[in-house]
C-alpha atoms as a PDB file:
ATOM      1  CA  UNK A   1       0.000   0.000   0.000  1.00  0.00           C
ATOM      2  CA  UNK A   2       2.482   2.321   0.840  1.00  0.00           C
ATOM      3  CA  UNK A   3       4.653   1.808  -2.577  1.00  0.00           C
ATOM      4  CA  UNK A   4       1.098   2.282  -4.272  1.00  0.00           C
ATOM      5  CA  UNK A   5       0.903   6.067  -2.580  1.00  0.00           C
ATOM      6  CA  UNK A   6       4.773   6.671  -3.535  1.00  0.00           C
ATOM      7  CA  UNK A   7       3.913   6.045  -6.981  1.00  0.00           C
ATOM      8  CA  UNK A   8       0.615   7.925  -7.280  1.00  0.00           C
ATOM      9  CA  UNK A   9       2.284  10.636  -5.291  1.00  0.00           C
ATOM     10  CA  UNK A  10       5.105  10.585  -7.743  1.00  0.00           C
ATOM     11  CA  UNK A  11       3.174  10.123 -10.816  1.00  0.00           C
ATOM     12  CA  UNK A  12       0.626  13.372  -9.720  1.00  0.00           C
ATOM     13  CA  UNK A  13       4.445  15.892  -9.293  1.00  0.00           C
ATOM     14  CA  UNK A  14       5.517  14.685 -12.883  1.00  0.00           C
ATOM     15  CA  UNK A  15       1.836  15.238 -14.307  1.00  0.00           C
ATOM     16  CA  UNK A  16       1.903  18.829 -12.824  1.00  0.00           C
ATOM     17  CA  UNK A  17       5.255  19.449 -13.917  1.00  0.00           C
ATOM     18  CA  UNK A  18       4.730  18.244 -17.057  1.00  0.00           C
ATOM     19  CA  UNK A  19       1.854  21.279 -17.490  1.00  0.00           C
ATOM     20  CA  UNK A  20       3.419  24.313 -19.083  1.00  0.00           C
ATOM     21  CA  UNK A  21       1.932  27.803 -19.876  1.00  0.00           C
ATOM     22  CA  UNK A  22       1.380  27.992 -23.396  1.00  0.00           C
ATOM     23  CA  UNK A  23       3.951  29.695 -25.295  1.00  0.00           C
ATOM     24  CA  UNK A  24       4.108  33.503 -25.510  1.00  0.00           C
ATOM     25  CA  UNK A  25       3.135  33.461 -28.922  1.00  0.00           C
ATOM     26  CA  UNK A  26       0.499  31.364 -28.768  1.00  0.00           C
ATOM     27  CA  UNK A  27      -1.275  34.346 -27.310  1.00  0.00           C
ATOM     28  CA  UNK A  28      -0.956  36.025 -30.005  1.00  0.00           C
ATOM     29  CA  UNK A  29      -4.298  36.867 -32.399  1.00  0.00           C
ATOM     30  CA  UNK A  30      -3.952  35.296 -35.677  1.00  0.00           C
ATOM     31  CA  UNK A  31      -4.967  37.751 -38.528  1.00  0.00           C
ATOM     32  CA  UNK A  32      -3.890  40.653 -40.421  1.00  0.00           C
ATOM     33  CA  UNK A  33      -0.953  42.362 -39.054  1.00  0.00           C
ATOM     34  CA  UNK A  34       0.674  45.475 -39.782  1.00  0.00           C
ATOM     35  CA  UNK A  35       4.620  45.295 -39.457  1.00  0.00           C
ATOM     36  CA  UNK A  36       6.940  48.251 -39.355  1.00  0.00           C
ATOM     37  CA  UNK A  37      10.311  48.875 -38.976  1.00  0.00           C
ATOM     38  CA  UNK A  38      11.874  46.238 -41.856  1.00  0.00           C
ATOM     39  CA  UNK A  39      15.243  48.097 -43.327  1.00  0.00           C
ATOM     40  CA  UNK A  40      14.452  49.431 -46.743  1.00  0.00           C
ATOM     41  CA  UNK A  41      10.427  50.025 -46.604  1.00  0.00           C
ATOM     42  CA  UNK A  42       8.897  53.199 -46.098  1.00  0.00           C
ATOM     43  CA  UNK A  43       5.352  52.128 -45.044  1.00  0.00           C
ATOM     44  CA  UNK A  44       4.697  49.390 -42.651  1.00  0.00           C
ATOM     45  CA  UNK A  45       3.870  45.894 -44.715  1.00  0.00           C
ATOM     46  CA  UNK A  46       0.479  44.125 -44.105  1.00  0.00           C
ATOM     47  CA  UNK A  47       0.546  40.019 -43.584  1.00  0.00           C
ATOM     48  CA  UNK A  48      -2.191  37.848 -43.337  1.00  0.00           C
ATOM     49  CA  UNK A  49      -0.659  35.528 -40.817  1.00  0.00           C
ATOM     50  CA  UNK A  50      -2.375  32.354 -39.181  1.00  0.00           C
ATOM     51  CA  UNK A  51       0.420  31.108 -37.926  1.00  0.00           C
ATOM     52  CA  UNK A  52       2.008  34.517 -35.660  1.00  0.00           C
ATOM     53  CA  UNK A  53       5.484  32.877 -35.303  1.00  0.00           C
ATOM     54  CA  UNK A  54       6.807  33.615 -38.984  1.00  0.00           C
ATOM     55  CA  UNK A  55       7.288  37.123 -37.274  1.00  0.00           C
ATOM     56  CA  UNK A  56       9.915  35.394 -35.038  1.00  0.00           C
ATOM     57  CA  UNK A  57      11.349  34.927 -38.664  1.00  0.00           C
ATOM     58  CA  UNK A  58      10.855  38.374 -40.361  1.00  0.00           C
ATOM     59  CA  UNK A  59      13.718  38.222 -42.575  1.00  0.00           C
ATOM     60  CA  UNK A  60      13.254  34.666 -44.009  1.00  0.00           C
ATOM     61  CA  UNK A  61       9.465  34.535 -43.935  1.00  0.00           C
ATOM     62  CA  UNK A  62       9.338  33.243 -47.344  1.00  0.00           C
ATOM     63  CA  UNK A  63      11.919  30.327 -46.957  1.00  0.00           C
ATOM     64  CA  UNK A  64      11.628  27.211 -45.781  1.00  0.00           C
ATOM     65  CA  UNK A  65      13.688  27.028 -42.170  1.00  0.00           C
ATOM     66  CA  UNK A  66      13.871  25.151 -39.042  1.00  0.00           C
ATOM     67  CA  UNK A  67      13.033  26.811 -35.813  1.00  0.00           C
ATOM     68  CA  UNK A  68      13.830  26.444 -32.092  1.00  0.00           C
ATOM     69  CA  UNK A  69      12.644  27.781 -28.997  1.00  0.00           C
ATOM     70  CA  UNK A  70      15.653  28.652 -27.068  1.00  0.00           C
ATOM     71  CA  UNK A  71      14.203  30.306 -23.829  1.00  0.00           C
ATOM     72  CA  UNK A  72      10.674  31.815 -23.045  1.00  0.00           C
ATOM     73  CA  UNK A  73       9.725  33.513 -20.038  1.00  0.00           C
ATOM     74  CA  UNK A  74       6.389  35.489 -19.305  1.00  0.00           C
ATOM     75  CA  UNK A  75       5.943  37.289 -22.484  1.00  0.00           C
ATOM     76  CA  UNK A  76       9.199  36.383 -24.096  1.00  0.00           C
ATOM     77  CA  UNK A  77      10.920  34.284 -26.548  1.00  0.00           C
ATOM     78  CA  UNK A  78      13.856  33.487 -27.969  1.00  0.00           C
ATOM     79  CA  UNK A  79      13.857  32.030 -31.174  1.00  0.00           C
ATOM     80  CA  UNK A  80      17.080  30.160 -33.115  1.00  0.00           C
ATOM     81  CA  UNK A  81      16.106  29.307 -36.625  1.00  0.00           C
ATOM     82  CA  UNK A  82      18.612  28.389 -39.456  1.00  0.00           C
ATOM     83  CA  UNK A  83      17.416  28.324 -43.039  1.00  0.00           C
ATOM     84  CA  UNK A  84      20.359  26.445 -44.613  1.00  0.00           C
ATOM     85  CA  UNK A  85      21.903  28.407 -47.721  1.00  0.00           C
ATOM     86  CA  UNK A  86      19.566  30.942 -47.075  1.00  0.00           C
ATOM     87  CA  UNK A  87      21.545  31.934 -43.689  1.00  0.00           C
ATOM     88  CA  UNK A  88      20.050  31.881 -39.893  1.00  0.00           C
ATOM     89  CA  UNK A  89      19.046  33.909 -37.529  1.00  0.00           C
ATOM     90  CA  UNK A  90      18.292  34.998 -33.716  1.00  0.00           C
ATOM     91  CA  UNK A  91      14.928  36.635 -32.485  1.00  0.00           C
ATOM     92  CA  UNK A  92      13.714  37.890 -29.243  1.00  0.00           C
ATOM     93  CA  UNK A  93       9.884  38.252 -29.193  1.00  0.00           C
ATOM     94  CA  UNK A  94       7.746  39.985 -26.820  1.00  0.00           C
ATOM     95  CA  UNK A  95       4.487  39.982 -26.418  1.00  0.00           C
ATOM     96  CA  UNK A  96       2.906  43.539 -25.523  1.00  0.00           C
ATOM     97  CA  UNK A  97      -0.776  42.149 -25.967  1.00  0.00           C
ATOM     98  CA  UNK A  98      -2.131  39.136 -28.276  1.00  0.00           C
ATOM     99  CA  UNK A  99      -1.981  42.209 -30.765  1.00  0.00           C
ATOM    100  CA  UNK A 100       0.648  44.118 -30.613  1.00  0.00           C
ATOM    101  CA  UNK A 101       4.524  42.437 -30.106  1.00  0.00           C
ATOM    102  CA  UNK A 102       7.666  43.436 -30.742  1.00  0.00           C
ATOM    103  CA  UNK A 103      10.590  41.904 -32.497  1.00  0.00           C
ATOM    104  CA  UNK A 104      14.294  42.436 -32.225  1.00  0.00           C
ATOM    105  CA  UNK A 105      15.819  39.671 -34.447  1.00  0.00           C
ATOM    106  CA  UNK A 106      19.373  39.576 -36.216  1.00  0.00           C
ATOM    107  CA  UNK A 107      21.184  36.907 -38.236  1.00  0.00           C
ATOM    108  CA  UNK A 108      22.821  36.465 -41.544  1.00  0.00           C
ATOM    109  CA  UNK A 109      20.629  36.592 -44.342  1.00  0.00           C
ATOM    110  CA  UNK A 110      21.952  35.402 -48.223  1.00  0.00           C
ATOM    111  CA  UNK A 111      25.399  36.299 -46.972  1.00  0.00           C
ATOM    112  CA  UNK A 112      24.461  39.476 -45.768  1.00  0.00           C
ATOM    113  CA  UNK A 113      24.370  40.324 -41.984  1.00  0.00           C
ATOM    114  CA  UNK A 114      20.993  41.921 -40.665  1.00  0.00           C
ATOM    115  CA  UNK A 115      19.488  43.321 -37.284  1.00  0.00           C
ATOM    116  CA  UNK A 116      16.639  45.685 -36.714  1.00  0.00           C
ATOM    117  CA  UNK A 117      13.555  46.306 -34.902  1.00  0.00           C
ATOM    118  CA  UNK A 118      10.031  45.480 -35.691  1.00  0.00           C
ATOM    119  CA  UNK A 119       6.236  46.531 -34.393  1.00  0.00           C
ATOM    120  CA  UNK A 120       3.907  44.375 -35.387  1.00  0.00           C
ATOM    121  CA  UNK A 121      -0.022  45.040 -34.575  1.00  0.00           C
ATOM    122  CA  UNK A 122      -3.048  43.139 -35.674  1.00  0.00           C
ATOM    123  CA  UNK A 123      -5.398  45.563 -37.785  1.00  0.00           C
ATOM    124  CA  UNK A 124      -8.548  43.081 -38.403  1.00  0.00           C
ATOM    125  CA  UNK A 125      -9.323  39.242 -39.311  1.00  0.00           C
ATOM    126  CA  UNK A 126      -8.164  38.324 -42.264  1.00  0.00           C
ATOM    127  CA  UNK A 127     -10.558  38.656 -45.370  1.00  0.00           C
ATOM    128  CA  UNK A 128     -12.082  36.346 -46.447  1.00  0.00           C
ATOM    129  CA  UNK A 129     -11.802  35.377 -50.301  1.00  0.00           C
ATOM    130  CA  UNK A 130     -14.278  35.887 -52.833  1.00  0.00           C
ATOM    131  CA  UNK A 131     -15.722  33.053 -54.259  1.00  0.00           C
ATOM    132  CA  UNK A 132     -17.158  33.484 -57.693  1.00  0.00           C
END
């Protein structure tokens, strides 16, 4: 009897240790978001995003890279990813509100190095396409 409530004792601390908060990006609105603060662009851009963690990305949004959660506290993460030829790179995301977070990120990107900035805000739900 007594091994029985060891194990069910033991087995209930590894259940509730095993419960995490969700990640700080998971609270994050999917949507349309407004992003300023890319190098080169004069007017924020405008992404229909429904997965919120290609902002962890910015710079190689439209390559195909691994990702991995290096540390996340509260609000925060910080984000490894590596897009092979393409180059790499190192973001720390915060989370202001599920819309609004902010981005410092920096890496190498097709040889080149980059670091900046960026606000990102969600503006509305995404629209909807027009069927004909």
């Amino acid at each position: 009897m007594t091994r029985r409530l060891a194990f069910l004792s033991l087995a209930g601390a590894i259940a509730i240790g095993a419960a995490q908060p969700p990640s700080p990006l998971a609270q994050a609105q999917a949507g349309l978001w407004e992003v300023g603060g890319a190098p080169g662009t004069a007017t924020p851009a405008r992404m229909c995003l429904s997965d919120v963690g290609v902002l962890a990305r910015f710079e190689h949004r439209a390559r195909s890279c691994s990702a991995n959660t290096v540390r996340e506290a509260g609000t925060m993460s910080v984000i490894d990813y590596n897009c092979g030829a393409a180059g790499f790179g190192h973001s720390e995301v915060n989370v202001i509100t599920p819309r609004s977070i902010r981005i410092a990120t920096q890496g190498i990107s097709d040889g080149l190095p980059f670091n900046y900035v960026l606000q990102a805000h969600r503006i509305a739900d995404c629209p909807v396409a027009t069927r004909h």
